[in-house]
C-alpha atoms as a PDB file:
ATOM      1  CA  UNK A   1     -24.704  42.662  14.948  1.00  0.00           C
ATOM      2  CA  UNK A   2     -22.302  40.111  12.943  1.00  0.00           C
ATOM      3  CA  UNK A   3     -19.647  38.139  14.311  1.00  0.00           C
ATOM      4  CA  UNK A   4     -17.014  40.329  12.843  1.00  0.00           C
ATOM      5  CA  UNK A   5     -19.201  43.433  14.177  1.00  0.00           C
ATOM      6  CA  UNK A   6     -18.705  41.815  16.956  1.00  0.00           C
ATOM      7  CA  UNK A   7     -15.501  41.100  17.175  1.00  0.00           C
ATOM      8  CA  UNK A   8     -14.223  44.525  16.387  1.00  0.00           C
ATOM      9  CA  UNK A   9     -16.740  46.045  19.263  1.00  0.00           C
ATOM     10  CA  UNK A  10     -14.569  43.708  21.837  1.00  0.00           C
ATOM     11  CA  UNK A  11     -11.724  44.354  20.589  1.00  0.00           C
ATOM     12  CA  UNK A  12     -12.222  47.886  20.757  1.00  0.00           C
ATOM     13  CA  UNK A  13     -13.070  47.150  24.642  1.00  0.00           C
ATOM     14  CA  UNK A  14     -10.276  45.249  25.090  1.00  0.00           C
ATOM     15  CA  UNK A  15      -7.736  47.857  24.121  1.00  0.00           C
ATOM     16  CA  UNK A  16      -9.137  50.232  26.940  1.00  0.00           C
ATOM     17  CA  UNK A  17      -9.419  47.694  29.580  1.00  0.00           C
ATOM     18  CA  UNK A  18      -7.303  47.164  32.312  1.00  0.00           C
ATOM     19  CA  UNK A  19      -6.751  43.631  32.600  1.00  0.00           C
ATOM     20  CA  UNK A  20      -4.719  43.585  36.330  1.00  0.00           C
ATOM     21  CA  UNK A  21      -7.829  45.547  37.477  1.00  0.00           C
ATOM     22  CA  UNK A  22     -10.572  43.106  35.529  1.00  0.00           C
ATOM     23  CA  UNK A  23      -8.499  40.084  34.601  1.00  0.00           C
ATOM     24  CA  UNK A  24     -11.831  37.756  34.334  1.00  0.00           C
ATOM     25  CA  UNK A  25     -13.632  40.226  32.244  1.00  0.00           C
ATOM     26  CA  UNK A  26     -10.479  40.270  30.084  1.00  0.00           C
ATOM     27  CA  UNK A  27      -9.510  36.939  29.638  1.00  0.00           C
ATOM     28  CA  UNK A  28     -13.674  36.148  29.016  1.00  0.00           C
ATOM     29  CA  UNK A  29     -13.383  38.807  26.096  1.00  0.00           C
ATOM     30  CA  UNK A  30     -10.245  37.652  24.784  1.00  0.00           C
ATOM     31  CA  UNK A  31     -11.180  34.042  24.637  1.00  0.00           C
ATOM     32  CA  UNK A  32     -14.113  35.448  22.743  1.00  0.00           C
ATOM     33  CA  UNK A  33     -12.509  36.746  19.806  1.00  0.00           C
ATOM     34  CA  UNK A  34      -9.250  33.966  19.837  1.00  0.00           C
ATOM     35  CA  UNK A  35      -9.130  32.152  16.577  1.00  0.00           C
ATOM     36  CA  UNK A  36      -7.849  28.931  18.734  1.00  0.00           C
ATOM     37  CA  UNK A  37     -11.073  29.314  21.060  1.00  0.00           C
ATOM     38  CA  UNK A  38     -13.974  27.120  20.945  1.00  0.00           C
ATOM     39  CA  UNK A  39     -16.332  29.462  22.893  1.00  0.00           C
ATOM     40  CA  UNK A  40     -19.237  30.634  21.440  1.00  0.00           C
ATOM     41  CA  UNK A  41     -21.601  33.094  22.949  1.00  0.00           C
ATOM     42  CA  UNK A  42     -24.902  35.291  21.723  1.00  0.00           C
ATOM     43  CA  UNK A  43     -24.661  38.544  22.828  1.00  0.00           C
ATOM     44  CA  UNK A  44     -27.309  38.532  25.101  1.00  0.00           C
ATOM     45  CA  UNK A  45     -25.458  35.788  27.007  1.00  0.00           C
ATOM     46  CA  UNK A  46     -22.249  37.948  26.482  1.00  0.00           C
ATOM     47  CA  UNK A  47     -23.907  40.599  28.159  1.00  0.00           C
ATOM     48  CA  UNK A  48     -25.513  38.342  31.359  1.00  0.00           C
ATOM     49  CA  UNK A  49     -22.108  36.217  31.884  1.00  0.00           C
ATOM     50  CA  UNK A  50     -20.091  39.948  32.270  1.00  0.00           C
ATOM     51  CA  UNK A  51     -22.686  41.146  34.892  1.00  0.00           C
ATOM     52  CA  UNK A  52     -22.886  38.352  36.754  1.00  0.00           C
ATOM     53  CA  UNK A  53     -20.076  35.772  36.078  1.00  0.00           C
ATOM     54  CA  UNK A  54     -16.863  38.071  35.967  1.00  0.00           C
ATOM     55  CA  UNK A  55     -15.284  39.567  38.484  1.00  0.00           C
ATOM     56  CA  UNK A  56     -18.090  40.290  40.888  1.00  0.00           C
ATOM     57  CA  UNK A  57     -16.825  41.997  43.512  1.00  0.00           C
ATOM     58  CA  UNK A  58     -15.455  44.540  41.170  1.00  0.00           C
ATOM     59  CA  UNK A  59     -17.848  47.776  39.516  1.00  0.00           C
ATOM     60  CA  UNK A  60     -17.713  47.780  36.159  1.00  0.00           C
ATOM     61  CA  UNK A  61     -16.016  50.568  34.390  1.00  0.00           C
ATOM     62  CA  UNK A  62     -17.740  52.855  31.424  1.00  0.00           C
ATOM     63  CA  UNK A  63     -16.043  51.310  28.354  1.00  0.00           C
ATOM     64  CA  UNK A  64     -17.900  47.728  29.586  1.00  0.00           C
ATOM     65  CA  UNK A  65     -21.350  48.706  30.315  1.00  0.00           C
ATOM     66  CA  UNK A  66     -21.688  50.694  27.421  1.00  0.00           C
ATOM     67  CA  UNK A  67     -20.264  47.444  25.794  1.00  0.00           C
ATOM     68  CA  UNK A  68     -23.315  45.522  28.101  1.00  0.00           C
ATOM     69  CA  UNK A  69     -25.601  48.098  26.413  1.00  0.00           C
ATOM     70  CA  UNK A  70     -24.787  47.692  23.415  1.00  0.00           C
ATOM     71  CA  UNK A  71     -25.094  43.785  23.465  1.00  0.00           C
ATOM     72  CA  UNK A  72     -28.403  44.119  25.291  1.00  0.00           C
ATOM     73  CA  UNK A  73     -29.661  46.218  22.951  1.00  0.00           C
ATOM     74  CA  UNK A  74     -28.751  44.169  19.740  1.00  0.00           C
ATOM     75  CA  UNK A  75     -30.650  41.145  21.254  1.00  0.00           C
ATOM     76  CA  UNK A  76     -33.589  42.553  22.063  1.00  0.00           C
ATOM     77  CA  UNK A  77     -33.592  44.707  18.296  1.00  0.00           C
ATOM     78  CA  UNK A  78     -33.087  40.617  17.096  1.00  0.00           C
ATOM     79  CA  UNK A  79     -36.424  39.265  19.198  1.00  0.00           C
ATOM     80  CA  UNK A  80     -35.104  38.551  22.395  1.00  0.00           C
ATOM     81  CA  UNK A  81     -37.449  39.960  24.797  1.00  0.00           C
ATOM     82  CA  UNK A  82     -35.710  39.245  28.433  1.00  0.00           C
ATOM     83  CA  UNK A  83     -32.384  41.578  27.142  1.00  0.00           C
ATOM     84  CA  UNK A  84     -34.270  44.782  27.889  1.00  0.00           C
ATOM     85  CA  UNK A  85     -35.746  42.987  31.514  1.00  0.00           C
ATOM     86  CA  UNK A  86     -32.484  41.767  32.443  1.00  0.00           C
ATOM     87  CA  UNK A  87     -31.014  45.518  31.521  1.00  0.00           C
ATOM     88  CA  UNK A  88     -34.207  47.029  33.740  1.00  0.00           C
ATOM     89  CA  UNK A  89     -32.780  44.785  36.595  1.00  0.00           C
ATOM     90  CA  UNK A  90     -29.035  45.855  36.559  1.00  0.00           C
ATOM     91  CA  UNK A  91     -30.778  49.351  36.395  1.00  0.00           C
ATOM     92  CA  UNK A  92     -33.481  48.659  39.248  1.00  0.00           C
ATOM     93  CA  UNK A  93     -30.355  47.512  41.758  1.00  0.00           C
ATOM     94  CA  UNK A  94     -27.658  49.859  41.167  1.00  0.00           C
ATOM     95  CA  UNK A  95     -25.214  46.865  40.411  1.00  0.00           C
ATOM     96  CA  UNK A  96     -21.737  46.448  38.746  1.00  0.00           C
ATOM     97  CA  UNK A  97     -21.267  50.244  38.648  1.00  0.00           C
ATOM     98  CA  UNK A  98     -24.368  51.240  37.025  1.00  0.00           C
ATOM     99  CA  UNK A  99     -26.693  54.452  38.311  1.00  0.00           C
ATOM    100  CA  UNK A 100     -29.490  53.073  40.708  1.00  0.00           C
ATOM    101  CA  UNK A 101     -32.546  54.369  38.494  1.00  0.00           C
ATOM    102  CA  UNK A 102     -35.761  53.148  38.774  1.00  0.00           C
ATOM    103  CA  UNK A 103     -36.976  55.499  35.637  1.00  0.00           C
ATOM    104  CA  UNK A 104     -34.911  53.922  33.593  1.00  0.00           C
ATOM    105  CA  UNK A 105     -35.939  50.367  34.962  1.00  0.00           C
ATOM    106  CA  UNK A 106     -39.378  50.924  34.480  1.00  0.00           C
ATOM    107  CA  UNK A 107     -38.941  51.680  30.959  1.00  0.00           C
ATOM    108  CA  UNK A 108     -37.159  48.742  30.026  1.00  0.00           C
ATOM    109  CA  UNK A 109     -39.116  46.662  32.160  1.00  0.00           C
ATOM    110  CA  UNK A 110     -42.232  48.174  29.512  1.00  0.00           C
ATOM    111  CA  UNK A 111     -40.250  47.704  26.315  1.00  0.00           C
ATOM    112  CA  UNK A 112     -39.974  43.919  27.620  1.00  0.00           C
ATOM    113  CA  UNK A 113     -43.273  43.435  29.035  1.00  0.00           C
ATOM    114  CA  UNK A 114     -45.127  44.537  25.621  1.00  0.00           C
ATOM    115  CA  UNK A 115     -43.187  42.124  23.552  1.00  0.00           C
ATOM    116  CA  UNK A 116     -44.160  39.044  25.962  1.00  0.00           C
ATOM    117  CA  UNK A 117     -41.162  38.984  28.675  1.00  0.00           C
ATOM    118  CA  UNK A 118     -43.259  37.446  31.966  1.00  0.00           C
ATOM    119  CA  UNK A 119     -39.728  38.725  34.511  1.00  0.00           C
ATOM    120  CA  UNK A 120     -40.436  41.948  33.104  1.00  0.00           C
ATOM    121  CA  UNK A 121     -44.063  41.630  33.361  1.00  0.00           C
ATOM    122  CA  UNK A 122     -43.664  40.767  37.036  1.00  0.00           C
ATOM    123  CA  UNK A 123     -41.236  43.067  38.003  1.00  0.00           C
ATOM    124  CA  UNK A 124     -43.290  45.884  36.278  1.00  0.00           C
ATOM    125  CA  UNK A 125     -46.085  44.271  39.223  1.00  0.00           C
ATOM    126  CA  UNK A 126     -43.177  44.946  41.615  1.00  0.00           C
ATOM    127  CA  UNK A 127     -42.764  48.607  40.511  1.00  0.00           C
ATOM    128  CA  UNK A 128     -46.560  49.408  40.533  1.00  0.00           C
ATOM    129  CA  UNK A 129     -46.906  47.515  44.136  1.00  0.00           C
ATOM    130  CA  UNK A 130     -44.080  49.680  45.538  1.00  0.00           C
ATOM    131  CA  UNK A 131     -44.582  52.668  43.343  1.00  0.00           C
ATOM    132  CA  UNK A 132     -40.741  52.799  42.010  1.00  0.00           C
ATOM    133  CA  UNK A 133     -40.930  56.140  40.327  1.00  0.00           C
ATOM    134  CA  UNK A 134     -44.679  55.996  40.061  1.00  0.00           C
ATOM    135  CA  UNK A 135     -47.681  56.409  41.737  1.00  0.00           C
ATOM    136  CA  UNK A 136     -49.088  53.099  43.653  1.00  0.00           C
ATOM    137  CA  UNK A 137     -51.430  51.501  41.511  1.00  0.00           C
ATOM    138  CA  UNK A 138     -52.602  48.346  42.838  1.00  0.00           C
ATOM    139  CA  UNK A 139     -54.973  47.572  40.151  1.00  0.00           C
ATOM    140  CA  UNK A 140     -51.903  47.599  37.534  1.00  0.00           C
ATOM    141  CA  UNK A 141     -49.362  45.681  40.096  1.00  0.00           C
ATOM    142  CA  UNK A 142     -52.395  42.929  40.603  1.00  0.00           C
ATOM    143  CA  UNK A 143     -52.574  42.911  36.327  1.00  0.00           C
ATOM    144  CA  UNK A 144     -49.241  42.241  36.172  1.00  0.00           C
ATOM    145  CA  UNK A 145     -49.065  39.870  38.950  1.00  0.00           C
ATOM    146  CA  UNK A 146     -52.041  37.894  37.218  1.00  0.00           C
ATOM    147  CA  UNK A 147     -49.761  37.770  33.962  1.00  0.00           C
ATOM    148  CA  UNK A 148     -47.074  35.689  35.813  1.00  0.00           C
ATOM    149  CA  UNK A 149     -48.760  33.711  38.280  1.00  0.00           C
ATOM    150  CA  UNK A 150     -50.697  32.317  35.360  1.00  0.00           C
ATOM    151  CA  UNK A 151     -47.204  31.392  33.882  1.00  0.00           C
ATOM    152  CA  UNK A 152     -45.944  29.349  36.703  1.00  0.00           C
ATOM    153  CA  UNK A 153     -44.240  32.831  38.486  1.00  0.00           C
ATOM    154  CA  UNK A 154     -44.088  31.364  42.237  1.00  0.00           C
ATOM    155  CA  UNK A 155     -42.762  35.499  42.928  1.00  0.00           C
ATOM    156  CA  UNK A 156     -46.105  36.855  41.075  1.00  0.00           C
ATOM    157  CA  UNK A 157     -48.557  34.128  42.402  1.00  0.00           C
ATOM    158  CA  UNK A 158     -47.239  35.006  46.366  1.00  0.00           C
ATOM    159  CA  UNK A 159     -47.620  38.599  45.822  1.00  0.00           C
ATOM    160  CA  UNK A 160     -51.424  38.355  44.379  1.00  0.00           C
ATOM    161  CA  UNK A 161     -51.599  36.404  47.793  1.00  0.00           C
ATOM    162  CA  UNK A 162     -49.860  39.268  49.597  1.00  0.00           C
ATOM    163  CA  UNK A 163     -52.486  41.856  47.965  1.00  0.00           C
ATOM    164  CA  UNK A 164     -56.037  39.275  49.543  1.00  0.00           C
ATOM    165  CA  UNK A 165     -54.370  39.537  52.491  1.00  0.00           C
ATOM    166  CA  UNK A 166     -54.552  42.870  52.710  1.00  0.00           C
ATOM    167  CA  UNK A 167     -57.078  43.974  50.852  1.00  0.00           C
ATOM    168  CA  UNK A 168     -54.871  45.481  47.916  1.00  0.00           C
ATOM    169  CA  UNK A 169     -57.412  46.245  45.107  1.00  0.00           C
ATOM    170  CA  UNK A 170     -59.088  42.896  45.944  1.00  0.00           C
ATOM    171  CA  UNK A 171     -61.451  42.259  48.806  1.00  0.00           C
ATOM    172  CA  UNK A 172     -59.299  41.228  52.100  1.00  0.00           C
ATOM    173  CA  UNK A 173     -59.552  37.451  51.986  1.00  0.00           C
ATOM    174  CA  UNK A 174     -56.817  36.051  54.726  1.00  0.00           C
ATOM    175  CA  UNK A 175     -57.938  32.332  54.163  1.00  0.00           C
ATOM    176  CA  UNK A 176     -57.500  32.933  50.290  1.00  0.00           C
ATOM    177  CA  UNK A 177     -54.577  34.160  51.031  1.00  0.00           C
ATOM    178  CA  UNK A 178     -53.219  31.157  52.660  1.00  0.00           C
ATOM    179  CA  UNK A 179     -54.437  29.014  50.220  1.00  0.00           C
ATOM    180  CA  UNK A 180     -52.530  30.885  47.600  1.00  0.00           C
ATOM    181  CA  UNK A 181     -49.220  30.850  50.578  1.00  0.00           C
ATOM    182  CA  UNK A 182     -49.938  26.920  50.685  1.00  0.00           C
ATOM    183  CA  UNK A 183     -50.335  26.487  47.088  1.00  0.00           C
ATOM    184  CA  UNK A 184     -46.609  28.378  46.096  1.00  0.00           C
ATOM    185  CA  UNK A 185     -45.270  25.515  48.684  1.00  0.00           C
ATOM    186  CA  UNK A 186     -46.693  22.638  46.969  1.00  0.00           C
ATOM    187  CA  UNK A 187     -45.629  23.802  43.443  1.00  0.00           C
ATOM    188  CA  UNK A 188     -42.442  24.595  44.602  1.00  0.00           C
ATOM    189  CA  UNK A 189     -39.544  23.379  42.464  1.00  0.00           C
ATOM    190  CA  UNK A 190     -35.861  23.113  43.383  1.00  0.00           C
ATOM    191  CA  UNK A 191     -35.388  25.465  40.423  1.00  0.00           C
ATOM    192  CA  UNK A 192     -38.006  28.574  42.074  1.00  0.00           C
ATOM    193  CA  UNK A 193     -36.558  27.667  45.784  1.00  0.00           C
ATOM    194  CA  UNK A 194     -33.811  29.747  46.136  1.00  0.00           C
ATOM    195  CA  UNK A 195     -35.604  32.581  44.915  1.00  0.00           C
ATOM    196  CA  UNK A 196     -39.199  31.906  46.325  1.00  0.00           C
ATOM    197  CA  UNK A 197     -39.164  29.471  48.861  1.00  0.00           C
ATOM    198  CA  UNK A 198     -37.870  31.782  52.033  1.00  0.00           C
ATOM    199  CA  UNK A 199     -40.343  34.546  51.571  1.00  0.00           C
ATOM    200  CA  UNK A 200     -42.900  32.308  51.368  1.00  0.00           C
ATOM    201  CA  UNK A 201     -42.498  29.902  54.445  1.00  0.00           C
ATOM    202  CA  UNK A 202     -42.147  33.214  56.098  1.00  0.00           C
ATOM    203  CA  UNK A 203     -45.678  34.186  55.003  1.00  0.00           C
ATOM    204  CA  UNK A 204     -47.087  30.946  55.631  1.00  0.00           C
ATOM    205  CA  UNK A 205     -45.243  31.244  59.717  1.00  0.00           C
ATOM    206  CA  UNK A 206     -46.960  34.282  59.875  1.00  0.00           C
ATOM    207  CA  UNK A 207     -49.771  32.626  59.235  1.00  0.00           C
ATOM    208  CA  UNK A 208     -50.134  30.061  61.612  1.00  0.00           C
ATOM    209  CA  UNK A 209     -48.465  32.550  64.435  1.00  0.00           C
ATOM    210  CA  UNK A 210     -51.659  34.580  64.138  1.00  0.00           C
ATOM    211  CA  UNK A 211     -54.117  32.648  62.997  1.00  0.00           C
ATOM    212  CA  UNK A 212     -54.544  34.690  59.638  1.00  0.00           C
ATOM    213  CA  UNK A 213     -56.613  32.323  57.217  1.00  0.00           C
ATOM    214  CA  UNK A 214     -55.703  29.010  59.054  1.00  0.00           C
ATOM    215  CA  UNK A 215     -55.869  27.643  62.795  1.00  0.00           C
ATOM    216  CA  UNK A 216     -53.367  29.425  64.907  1.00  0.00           C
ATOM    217  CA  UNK A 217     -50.495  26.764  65.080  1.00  0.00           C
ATOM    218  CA  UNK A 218     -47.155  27.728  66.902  1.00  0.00           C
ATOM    219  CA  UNK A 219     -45.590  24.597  66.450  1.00  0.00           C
ATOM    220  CA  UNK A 220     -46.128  24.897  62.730  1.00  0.00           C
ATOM    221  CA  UNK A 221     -45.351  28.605  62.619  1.00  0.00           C
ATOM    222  CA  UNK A 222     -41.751  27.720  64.569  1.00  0.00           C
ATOM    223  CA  UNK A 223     -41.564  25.247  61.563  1.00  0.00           C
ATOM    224  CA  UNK A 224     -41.914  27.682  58.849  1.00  0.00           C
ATOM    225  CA  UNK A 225     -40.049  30.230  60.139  1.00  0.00           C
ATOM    226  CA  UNK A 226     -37.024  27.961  60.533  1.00  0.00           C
ATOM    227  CA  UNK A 227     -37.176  27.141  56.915  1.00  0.00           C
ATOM    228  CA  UNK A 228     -37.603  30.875  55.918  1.00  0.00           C
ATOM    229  CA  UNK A 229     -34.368  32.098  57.726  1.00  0.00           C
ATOM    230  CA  UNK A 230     -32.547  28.938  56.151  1.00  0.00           C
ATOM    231  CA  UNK A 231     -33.324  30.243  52.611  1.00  0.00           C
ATOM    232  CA  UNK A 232     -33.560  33.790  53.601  1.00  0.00           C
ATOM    233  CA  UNK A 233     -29.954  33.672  55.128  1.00  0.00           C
ATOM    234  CA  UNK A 234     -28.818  32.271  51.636  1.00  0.00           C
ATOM    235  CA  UNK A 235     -30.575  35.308  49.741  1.00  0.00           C
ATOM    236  CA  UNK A 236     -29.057  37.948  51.902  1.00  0.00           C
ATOM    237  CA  UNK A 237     -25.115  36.322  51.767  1.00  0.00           C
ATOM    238  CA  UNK A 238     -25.734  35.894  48.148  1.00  0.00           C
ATOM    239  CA  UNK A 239     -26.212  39.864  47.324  1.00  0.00           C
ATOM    240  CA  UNK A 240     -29.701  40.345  48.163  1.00  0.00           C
ATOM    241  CA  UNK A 241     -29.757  42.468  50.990  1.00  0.00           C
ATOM    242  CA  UNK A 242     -33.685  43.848  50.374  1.00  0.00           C
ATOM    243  CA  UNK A 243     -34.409  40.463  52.158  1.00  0.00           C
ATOM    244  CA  UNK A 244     -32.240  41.635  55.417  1.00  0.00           C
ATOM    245  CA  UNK A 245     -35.704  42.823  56.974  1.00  0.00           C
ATOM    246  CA  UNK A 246     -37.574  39.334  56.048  1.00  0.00           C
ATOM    247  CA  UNK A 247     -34.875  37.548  57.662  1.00  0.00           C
ATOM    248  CA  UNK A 248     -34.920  39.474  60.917  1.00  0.00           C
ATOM    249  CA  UNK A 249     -38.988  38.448  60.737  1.00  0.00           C
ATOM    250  CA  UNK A 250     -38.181  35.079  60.443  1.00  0.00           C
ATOM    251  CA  UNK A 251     -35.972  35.000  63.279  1.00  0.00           C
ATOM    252  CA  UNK A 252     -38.111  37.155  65.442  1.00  0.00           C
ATOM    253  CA  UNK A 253     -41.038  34.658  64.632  1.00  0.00           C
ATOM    254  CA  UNK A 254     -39.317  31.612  66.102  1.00  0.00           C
ATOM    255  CA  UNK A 255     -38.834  33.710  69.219  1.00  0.00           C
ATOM    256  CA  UNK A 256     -42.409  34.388  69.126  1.00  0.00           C
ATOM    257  CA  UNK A 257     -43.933  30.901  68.868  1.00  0.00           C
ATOM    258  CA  UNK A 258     -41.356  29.576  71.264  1.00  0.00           C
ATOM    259  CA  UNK A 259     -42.876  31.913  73.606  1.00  0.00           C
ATOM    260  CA  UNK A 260     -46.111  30.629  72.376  1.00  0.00           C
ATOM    261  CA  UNK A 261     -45.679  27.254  72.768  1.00  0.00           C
ATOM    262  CA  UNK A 262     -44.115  27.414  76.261  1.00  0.00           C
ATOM    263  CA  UNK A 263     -47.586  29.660  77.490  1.00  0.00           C
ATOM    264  CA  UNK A 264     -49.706  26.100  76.218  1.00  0.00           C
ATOM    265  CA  UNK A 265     -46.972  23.562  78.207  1.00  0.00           C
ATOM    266  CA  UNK A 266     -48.950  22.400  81.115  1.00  0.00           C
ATOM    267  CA  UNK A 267     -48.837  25.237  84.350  1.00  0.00           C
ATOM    268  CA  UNK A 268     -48.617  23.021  86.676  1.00  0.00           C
ATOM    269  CA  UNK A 269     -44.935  21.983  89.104  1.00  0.00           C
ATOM    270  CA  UNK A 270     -43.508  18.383  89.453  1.00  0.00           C
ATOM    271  CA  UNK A 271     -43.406  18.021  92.938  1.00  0.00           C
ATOM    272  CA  UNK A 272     -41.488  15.302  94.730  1.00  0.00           C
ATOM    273  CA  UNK A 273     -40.178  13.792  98.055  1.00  0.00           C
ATOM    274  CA  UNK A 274     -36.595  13.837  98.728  1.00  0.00           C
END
């Protein structure tokens, strides 16, 4: 797509768009194609800044996600491998007024994954783990997994751990499984926290509450747990409400290892003479 295809494709939006309705989608799109603006934009970053930086609390109406599309779509025919992933994920969620479908996730999520995207890689893991309009195939969500986790993918490398502990496709390994719980923690970066860190302090509190792969530790476990609902609380009040359930768990855990750690307090009564 050229500028001036461009251009005329926004323009074309722009004279079906309600701008009392979408006034931040508007004004982005305007500013776009103004001859006194200095903003610049690929369409791939177009496309991302509509879905996630303009009016958020509002659905997005036809004449814009086929415009989304469209954008997608050109940067991925011009190399750019995470356009059809980050299109799989507006698809995968049901977001900004598009159809919940996990068919057509999945088969964005491929188109990305064989031209080298690792998100799509991963979430493909995701899709094979949870069997999102597919048969459960552990084997294939462990491949993928493997793919990212290898790349740095705190997400991928926690869920490989999540498949020893279980025994999913691998032999059930529980102190492996810590290890790899442990090991997300110390590579942790500021960057992967938001997205990483809550689900796996909550893993790692599970952990030490039961004794799976380490010493059973309550004190610890109350630790980890607090951290998880800190981050975990963010998640959910930012949007992602999948993690309502893990938060609940890492709330319930404190309660558990309080309980815990009151049975080893010493039994015994202070008694005294008036």
């Amino acid at each position: 797509m050229t500028k001036t295809e461009l251009n005329s494709t926004i323009q074309e939006t722009l004279t079906i768009l309600d701008a009392e309705v979408l006034p931040e989608v508007h004004n982005y799109l305007f500013e776009l194609i103004d001859e006194d603006s200095d903003l610049e934009a690929s369409p791939f970053e177009i496309a991302n800044t509509l879905i996630h930086a303009c009016d958020t609390a509002e659905p997005l109406p036809s004449i814009v996600r086929d415009l989304i599309i469209e954008l997608f779509d050109d940067a991925f025919e011009n190399g750019n491998a995470d356009a059809m992933n980050d299109l799989g994920a507006v698809y995968y969620d049901g977001s900004r007024g598009f159809e919940q479908s996990f068919e057509k996730a999945v088969e964005y999520y491929k188109l990305a994954a064989e031209k080298g995207s690792r998100q799509a890689q991963e979430n493909l893991g995701y899709c094979y783990y949870y069997g999102r309009n597919m048969p459960v195939d552990y084997e294939k969500a462990f491949h993928y997994f493997a793919l990212g986790a290898f790349d740095g993918h705190i997400i991928s490398l926690y869920k490989i751990g999540d498949m020893y502990m279980n025994g999913y496709y691998v032999e059930k390994n529980p102190v492996e499984a810590f290890h790899i719980f442990t090991r997300c923690l110390d590579t942790m970066t500021d960057e992967a926290a938001p997205a990483c860190a809550g689900p796996v302090f909550l893993r790692v509190g599970n952990a030490f509450l039961n004794g799976y792969g380490t010493d059973e530790n309550p004190m610890n476990a109350l630790i980890c747990f607090q951290k998880a609902e800190t981050y975990l609380y963010d998640m959910v009040a930012g949007g992602q409400v999948m993690y309502k359930k893990s938060l609940q768990g890492a709330i319930d855990g404190q309660a558990k290892a309080r309980a815990k750690l009151v049975e080893s307090l010493p039994q015994e009564n202070w008694t005294y003479d008036d």
